[in-house]
Protein backbone atom coordinates (compact mmCIF):
# COMPACT_ATOMS: atom_id res chain seq x y z
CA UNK A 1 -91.41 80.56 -41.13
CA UNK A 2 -90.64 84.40 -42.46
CA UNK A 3 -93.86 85.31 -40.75
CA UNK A 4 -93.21 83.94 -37.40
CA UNK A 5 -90.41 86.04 -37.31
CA UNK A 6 -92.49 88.90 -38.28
CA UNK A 7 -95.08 88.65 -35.71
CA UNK A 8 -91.99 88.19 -33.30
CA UNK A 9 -90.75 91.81 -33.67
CA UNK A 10 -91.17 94.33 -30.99
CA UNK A 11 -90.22 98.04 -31.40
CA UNK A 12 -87.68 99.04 -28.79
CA UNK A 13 -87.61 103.19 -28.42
CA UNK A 14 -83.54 104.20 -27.33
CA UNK A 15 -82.54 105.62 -24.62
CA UNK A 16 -79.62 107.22 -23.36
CA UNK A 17 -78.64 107.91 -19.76
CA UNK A 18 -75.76 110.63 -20.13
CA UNK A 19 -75.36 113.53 -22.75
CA UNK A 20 -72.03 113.51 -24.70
CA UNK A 21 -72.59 112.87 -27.93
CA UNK A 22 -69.65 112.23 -29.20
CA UNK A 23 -69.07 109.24 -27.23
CA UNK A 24 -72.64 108.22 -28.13
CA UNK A 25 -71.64 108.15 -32.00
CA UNK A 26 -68.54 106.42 -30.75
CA UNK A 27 -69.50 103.31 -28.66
CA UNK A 28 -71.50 101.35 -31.55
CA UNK A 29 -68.68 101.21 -34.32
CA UNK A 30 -66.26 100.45 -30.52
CA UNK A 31 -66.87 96.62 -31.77
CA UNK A 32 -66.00 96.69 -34.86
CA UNK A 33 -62.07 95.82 -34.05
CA UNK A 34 -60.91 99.94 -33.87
CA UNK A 35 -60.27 103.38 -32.47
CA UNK A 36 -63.20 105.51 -33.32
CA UNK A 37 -60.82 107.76 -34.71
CA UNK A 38 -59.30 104.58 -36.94
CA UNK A 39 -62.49 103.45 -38.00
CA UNK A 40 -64.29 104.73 -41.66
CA UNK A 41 -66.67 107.67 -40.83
CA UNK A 42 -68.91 105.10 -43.28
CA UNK A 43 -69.65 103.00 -40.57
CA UNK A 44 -70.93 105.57 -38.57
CA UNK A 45 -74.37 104.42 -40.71
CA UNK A 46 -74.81 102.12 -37.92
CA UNK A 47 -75.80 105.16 -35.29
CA UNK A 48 -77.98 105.94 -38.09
CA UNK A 49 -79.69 102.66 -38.72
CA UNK A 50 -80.28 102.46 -34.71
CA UNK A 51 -81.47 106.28 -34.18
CA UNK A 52 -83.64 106.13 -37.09
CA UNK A 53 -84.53 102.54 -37.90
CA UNK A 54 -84.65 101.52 -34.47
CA UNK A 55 -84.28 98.26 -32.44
CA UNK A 56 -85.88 94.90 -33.31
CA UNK A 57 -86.48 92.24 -30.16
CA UNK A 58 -87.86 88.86 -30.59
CA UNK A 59 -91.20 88.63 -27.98
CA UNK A 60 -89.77 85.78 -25.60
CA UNK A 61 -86.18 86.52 -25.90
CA UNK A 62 -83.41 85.95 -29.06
CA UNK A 63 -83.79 82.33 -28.36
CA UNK A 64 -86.87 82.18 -30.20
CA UNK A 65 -85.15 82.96 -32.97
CA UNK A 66 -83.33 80.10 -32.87
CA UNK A 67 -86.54 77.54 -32.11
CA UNK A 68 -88.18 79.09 -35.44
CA UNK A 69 -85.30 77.82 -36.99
CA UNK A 70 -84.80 74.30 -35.88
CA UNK A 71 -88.71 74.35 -36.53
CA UNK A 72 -88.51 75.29 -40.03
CA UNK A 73 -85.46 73.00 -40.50
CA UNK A 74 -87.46 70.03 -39.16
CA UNK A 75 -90.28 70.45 -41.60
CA UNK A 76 -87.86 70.39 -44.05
CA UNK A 77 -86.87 67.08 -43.34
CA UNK A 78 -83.50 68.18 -41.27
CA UNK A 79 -82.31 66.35 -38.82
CA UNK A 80 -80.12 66.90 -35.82
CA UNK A 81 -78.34 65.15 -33.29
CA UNK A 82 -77.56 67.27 -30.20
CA UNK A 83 -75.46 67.23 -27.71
CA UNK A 84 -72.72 65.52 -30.51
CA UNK A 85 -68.83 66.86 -30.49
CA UNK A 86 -67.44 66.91 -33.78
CA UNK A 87 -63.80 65.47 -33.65
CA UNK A 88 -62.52 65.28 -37.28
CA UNK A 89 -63.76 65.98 -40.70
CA UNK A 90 -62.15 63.05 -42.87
CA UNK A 91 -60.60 64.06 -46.06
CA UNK A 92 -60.05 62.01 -48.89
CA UNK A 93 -58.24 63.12 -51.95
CA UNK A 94 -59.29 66.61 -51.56
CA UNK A 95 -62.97 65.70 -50.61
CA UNK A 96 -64.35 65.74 -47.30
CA UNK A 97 -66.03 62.31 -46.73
CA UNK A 98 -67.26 61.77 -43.40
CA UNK A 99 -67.45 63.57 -39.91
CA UNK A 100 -66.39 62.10 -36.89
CA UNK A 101 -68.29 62.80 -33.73
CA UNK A 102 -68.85 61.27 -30.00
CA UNK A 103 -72.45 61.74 -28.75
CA UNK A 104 -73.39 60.15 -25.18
CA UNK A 105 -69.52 58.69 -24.26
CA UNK A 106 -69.78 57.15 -28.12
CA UNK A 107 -67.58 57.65 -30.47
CA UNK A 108 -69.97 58.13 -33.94
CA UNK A 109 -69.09 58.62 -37.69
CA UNK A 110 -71.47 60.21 -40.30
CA UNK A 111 -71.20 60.26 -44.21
CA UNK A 112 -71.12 63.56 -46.18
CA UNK A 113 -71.24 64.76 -49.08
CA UNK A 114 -71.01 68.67 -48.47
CA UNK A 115 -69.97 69.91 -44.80
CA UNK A 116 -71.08 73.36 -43.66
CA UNK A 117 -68.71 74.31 -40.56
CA UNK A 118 -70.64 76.80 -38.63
CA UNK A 119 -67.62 76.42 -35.80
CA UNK A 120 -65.37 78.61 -35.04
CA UNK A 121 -63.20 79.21 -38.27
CA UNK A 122 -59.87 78.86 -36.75
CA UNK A 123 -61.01 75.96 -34.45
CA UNK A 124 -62.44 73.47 -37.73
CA UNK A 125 -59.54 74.58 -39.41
CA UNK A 126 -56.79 73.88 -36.51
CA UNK A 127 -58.64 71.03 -34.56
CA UNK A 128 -61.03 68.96 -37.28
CA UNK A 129 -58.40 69.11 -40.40
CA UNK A 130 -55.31 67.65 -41.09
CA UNK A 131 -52.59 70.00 -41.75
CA UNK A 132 -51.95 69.85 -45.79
CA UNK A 133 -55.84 70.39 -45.76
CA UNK A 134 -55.93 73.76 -43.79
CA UNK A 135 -56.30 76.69 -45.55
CA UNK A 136 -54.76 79.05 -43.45
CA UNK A 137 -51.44 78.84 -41.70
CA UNK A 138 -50.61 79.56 -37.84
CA UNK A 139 -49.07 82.61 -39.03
CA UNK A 140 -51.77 84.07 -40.64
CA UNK A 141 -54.26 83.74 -37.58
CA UNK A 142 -51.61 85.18 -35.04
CA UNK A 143 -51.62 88.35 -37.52
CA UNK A 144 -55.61 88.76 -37.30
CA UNK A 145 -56.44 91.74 -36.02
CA UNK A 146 -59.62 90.77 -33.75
CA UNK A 147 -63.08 92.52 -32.56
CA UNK A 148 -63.19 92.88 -28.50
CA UNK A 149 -64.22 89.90 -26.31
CA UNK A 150 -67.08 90.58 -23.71
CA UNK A 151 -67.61 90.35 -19.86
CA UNK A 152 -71.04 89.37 -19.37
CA UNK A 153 -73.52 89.08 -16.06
CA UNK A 154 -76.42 87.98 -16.55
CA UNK A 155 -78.99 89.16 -13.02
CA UNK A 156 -82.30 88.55 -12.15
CA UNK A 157 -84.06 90.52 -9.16
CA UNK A 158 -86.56 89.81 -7.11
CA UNK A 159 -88.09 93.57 -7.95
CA UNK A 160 -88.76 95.79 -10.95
CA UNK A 161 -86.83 99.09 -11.70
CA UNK A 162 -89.50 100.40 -14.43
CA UNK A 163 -87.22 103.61 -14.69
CA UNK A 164 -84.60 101.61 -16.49
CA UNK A 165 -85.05 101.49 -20.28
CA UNK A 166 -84.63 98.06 -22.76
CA UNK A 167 -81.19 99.16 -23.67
CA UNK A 168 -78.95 101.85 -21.64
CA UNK A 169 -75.03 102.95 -22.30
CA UNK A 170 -73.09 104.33 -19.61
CA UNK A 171 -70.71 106.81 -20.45
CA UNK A 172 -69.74 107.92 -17.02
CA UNK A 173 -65.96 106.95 -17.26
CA UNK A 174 -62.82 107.87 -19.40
CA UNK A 175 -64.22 106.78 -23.58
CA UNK A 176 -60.29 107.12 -24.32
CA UNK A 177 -58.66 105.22 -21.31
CA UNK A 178 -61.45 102.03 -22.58
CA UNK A 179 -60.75 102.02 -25.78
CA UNK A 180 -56.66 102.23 -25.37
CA UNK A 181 -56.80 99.09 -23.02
CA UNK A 182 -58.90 97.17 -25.54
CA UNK A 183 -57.07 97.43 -28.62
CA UNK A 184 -53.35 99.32 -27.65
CA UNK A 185 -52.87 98.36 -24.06
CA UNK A 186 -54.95 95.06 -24.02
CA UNK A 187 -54.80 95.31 -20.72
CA UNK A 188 -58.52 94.73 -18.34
CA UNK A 189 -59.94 97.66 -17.94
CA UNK A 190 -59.48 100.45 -15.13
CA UNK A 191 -62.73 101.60 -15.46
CA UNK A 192 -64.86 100.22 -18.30
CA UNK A 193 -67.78 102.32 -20.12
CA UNK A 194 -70.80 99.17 -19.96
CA UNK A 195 -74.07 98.45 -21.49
CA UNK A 196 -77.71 97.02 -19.27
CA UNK A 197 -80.18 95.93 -21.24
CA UNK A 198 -83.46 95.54 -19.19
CA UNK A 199 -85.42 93.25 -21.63
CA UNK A 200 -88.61 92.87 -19.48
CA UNK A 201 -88.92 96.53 -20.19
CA UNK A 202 -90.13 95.37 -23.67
CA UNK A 203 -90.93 91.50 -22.88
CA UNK A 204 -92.54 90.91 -20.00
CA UNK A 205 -91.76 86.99 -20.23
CA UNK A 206 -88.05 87.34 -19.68
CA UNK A 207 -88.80 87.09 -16.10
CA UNK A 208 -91.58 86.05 -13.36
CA UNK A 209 -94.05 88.62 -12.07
CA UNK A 210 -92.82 91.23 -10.22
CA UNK A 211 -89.24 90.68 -11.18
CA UNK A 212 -86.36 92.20 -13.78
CA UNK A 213 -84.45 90.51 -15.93
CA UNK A 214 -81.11 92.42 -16.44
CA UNK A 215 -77.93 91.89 -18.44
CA UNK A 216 -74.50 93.49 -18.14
CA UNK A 217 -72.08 94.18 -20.28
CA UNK A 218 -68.75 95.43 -20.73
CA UNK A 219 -66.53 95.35 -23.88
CA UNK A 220 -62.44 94.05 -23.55
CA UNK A 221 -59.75 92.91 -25.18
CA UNK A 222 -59.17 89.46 -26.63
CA UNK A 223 -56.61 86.91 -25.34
CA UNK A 224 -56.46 88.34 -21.82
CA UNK A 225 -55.02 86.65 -18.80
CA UNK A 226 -56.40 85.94 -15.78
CA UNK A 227 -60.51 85.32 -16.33
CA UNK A 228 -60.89 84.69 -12.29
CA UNK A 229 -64.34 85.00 -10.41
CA UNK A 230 -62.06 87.22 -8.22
CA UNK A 231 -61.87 89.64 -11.53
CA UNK A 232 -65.54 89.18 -12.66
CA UNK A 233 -66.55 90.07 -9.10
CA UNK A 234 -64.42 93.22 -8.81
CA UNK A 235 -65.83 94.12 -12.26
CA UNK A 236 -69.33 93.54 -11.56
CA UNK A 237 -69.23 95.05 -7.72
CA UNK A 238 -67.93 98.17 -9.72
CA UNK A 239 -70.10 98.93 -12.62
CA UNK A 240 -73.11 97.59 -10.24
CA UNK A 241 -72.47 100.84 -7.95
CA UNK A 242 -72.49 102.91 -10.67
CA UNK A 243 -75.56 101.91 -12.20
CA UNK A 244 -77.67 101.79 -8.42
CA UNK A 245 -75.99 105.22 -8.42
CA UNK A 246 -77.77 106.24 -11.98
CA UNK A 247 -81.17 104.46 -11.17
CA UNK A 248 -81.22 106.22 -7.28
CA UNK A 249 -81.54 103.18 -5.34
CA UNK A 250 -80.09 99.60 -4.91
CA UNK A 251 -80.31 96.20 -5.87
CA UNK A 252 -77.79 94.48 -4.64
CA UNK A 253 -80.20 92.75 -2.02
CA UNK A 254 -82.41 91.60 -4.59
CA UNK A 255 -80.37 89.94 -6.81
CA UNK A 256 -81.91 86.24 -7.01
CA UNK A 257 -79.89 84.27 -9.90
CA UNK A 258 -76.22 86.01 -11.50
CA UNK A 259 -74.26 84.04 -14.08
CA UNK A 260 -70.88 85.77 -16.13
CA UNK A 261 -69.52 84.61 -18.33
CA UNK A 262 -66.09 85.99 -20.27
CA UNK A 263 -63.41 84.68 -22.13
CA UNK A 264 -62.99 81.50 -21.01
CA UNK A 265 -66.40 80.62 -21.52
CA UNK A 266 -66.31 81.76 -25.12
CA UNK A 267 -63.38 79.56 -25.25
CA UNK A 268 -64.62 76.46 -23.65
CA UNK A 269 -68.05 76.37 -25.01
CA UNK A 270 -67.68 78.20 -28.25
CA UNK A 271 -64.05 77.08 -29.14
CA UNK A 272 -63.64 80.87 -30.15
CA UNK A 273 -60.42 81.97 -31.30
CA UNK A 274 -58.78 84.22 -28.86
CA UNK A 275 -61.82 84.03 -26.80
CA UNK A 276 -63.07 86.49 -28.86
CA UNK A 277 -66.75 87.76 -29.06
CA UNK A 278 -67.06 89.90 -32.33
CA UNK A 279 -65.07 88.07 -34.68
CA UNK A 280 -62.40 89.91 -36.66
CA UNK A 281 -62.15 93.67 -36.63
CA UNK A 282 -63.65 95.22 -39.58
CA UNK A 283 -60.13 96.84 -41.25
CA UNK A 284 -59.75 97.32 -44.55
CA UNK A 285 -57.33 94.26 -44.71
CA UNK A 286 -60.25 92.29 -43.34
CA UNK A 287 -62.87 93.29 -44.79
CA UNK A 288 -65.42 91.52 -47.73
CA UNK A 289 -63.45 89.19 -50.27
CA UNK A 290 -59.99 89.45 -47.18
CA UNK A 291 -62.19 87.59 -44.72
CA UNK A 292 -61.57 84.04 -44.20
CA UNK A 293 -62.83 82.42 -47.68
CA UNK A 294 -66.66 80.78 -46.99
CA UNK A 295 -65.41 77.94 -49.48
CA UNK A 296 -62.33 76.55 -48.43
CA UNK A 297 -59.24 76.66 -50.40
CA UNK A 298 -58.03 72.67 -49.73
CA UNK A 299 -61.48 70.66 -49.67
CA UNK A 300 -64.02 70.35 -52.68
CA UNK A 301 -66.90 70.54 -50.46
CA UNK A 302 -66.19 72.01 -47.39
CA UNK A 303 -67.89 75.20 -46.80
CA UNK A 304 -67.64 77.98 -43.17
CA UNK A 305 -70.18 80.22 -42.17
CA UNK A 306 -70.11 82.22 -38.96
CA UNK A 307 -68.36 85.54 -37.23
CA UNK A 308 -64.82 84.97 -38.96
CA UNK A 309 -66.40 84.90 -42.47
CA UNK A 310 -68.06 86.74 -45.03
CA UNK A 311 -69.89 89.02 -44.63
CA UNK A 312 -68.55 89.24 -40.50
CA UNK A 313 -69.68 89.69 -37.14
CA UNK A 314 -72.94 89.83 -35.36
CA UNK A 315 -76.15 88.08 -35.52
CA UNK A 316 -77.50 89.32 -39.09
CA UNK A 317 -74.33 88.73 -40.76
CA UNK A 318 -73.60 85.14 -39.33
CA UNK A 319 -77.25 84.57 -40.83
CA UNK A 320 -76.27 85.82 -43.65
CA UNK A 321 -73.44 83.84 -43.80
CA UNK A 322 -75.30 80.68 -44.01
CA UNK A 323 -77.59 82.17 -47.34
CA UNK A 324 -74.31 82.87 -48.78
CA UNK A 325 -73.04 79.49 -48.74
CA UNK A 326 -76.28 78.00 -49.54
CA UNK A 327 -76.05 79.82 -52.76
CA UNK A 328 -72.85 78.84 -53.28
CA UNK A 329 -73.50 74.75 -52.63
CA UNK A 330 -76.50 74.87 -55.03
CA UNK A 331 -73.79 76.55 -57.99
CA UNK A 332 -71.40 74.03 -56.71
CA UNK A 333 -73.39 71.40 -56.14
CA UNK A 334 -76.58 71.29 -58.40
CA UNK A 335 -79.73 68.87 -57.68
CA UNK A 336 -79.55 66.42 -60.12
């Protein structure tokens, strides 16, 4: 319901550890698939929106956005089945007529009559359709130009660091050299700029008494070589110093529970194109009506929501996403 969400919000102040502010405007609109310096000064809004508007957290973490959903949907009369793997969405003269899954070792088969594919784009199109039913050729997903991917730790410690703010950017390394390796170079980085976000600083239920609940975060390239736990332990062992050097004492000890994940695992449990994180960079060739179409071009009824369509990446606009469509399966579709 609208007002669980409501009563779910939590103001988050921001905070910033180091002073240049021209690297602070820069970082944000970093994701959006450019160069500062290539990117429209209109999307410098964002800064604005975050400054100004502030930060909105769910109280017990951005998964409870996600249970108010499936809630909702179930008094609705939705109905899931979890845990199933889509393997094919059956076409029949232009009409997608049934989705073929396995669930449990079993291979399953449900009718349809309209298909939302909330998948990766590229993946439903490449992987669930036969070719004369793709709307999109190889070519034209080798030429995307794509948003970074992520390298992720996620670290609970047997302590708390109250000094550390909800969300903190460290800009205690070369802005330039990042950015070149992510989108010129796409090389890993020699010494990445990173983001913590301490969320039991606002949410004292994202850990157990007396402990923190941290998560790491540092922006790369997409389709990179060489994800190894050798790498993701170099990286972390790295910006980990750095930040017990900031805070003015250490944590290493305490660590009780750290989980990365990176590119493969955006692959491999996402199915994301490129391993990519963000989606498609926000350039004027792929932006609003040049996105992947939300209806597609081959199949009556087959609609895509997500990161690689309208209106892009992020958590609001994959939402959004799935209004858009809605709209456009009730002008398409009508209740009789």
């Amino acid at each position: 319901r609208l007002d669980v969400f409501a009563n779910m919000k939590v103001h988050v102040s921001k905070y910033f550890q180091h002073p240049h502010l021209q690297q602070l405007m820069e970082f944000p609109v970093l994701f959006l698939g450019a160069l500062p310096e290539k990117t429209p000064a209109l999307y410098s809004l964002m800064n604005y929106a975050d400054m100004v508007g502030g930060t909105w957290f769910p109280q017990g973490g951005m998964y409870k956005i996600v249970e108010g959903m499936y809630t909702l949907a179930q008094e609705l009369g939705v109905q899931f089945q979890l845990g199933a793997n889509v393997t094919e969405i059956v076409v029949n003269n232009g009409v997608a007529s049934q989705v073929k899954y396995t669930q449990n070792g079993e291979s399953k088969t449900a009718e349809a009559k309209v298909v939302v594919a909330s998948a990766d784009y590229h993946h439903v199109e490449t992987k669930l359709l036969a070719p004369q039913y793709q709307s999109y050729t190889a070519k034209y997903w080798d030429t995307r130009t794509m948003a970074p991917s992520c390298l992720l730790y996620y670290v609970g410690i047997n302590k708390q660091i109250p000094q550390v703010p909800h969300h903190t950017l460290y800009f205690d390394a070369d802005f330039g050299l990042h950015g070149k390796e992510i989108y010129e170079t796409k090389t890993w980085p020699t010494n990445p700029l990173f983001y913590v976000s301490r969320t039991t600083a606002t949410d004292s239920t994202g850990a157990p008494e007396g402990f923190d609940n941290l998560f790491f975060l540092i922006p790369v390239a997409t389709g990179l070589q060489g994800d190894t736990e050798e790498v993701r332990d170099k990286y972390f062992s790295q910006i980990l110093q750095r930040f017990e050097q900031e805070i003015g004492e250490e944590i290493e000890q305490n660590i009780v529970y750290k989980k990365s994940f990176a590119q493969s695992d955006f692959i491999s449990d996402y199915n994301a194109f490129k391993g990519n994180a963000y989606g498609l960079a926000n350039t004027l060739l792929q932006t609003a009506i040049l996105k992947p179409a939300c209806k597609s071009k081959k199949v009556k009824n087959l609609f895509y929501t997500g990161q690689l369509t309208v209106p892009g990446p992020g958590v609001p606009p994959s939402l959004i996403s799935g209004e858009v469509v809605a709209g456009e399966i009730q002008k398409s579709f009508p209740v009789q």
